[in-house]
C-alpha atoms as a PDB file:
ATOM      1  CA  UNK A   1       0.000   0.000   0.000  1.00  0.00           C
ATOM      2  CA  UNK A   2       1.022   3.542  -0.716  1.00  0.00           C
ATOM      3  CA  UNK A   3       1.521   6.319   1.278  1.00  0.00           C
ATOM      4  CA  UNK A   4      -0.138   9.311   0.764  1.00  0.00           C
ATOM      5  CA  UNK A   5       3.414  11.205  -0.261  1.00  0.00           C
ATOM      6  CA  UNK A   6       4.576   8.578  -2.775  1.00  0.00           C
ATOM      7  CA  UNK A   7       1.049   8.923  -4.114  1.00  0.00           C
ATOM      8  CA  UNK A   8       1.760  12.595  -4.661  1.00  0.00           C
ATOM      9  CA  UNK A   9       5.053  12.052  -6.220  1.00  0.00           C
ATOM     10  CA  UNK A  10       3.663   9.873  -8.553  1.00  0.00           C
ATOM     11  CA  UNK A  11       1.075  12.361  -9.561  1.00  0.00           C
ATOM     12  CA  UNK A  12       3.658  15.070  -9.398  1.00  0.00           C
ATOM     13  CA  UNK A  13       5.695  12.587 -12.098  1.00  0.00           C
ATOM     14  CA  UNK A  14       2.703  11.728 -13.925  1.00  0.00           C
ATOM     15  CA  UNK A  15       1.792  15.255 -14.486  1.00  0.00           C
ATOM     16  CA  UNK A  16       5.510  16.044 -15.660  1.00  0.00           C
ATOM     17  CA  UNK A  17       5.872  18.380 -12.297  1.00  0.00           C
ATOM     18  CA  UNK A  18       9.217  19.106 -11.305  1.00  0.00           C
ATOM     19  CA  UNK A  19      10.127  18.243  -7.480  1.00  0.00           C
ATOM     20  CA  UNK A  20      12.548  19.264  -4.687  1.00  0.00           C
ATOM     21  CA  UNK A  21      15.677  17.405  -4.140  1.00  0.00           C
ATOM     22  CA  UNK A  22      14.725  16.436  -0.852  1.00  0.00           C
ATOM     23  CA  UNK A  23      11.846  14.373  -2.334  1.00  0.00           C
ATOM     24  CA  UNK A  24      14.178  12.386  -5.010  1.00  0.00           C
ATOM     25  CA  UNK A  25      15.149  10.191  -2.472  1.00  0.00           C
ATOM     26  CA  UNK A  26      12.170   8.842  -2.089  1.00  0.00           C
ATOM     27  CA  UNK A  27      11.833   7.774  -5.741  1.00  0.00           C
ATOM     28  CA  UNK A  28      14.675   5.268  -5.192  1.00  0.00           C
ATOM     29  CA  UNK A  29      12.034   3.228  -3.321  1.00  0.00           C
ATOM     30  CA  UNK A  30       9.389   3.899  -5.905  1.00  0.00           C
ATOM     31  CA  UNK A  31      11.533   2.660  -8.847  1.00  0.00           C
ATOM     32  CA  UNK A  32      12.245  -0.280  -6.722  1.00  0.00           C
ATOM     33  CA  UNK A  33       9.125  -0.940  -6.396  1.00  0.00           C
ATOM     34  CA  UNK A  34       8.188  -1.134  -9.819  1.00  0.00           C
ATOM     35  CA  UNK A  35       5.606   2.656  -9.747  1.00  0.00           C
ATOM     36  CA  UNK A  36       9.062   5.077 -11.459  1.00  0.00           C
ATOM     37  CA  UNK A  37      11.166   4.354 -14.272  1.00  0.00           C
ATOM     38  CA  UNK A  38      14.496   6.873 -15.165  1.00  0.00           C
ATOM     39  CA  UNK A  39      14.625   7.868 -18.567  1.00  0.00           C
ATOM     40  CA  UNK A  40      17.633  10.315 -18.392  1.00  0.00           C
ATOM     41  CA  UNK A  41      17.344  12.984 -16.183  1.00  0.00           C
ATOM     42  CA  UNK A  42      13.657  12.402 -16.367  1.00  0.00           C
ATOM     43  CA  UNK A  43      11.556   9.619 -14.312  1.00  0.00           C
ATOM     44  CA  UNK A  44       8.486   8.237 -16.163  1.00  0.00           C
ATOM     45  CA  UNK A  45       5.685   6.067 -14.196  1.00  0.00           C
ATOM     46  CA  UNK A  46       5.450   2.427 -15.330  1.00  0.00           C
ATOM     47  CA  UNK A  47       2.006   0.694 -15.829  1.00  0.00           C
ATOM     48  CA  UNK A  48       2.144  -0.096 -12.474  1.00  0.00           C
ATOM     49  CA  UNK A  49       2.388   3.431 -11.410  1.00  0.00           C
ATOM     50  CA  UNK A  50      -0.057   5.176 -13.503  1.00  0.00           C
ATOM     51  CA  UNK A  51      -2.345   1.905 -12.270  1.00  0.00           C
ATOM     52  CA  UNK A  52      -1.833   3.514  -8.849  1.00  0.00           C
ATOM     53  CA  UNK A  53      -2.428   6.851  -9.559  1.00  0.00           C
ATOM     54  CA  UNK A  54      -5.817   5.953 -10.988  1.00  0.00           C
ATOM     55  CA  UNK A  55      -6.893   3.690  -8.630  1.00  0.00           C
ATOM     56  CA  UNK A  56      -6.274   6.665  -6.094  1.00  0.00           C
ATOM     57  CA  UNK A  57      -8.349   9.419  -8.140  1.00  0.00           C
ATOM     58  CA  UNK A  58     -11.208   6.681  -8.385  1.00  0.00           C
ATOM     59  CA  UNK A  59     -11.058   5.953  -4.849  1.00  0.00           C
ATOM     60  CA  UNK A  60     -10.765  10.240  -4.235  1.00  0.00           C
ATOM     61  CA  UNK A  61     -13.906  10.313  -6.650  1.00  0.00           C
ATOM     62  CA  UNK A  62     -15.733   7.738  -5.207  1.00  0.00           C
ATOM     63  CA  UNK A  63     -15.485   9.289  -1.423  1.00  0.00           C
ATOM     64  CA  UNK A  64     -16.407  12.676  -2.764  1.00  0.00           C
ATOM     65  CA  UNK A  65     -19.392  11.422  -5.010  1.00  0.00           C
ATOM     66  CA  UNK A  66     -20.371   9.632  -1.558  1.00  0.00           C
ATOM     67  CA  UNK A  67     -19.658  13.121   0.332  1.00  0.00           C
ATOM     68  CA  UNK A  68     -21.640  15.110  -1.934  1.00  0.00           C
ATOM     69  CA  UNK A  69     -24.559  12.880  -1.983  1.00  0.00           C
ATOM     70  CA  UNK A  70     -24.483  12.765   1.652  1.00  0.00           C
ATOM     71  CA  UNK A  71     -25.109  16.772   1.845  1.00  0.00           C
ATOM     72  CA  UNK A  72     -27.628  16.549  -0.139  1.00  0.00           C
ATOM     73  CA  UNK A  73     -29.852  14.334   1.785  1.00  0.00           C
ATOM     74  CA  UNK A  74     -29.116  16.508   4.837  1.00  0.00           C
ATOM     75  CA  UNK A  75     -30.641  19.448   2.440  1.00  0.00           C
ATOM     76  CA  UNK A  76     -34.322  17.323   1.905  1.00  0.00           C
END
């Protein structure tokens, strides 16, 4: 299971968003892992990774959608 800062790594990668060096150190963990790839000076998500990512937005949707539908039955 993820933690909620590799998770935002990954997006931060995904979305091509460039990242202190104090948070590079954790990508070691991610590329062993299987989530990061390097291509160069650049790091690329594998399948597994962007699997991750989109499992998490889903999951983020799915709790909102259930948030949101909650406030509106407190509104009837």
């Amino acid at each position: 299971m993820l933690r909620d800062e590799q998770l935002s790594i990954l997006r931060d990668i995904s979305q091509s968003v460039a990242f202190a060096d104090d948070r590079q150190g954790k990508i070691g963990q991610l590329i062993a892992d299987g989530y990061v790839m390097k291509d160069g000076d650049l790091f690329e998500l594998t399948a597994k990774g962007v699997t991750a990512v989109e499992e998490h937005a889903a999951a983020l949707g799915a709790s909102d959608a259930e948030a949101a539908s909650t406030s509106f039955d407190r509104l009837i």
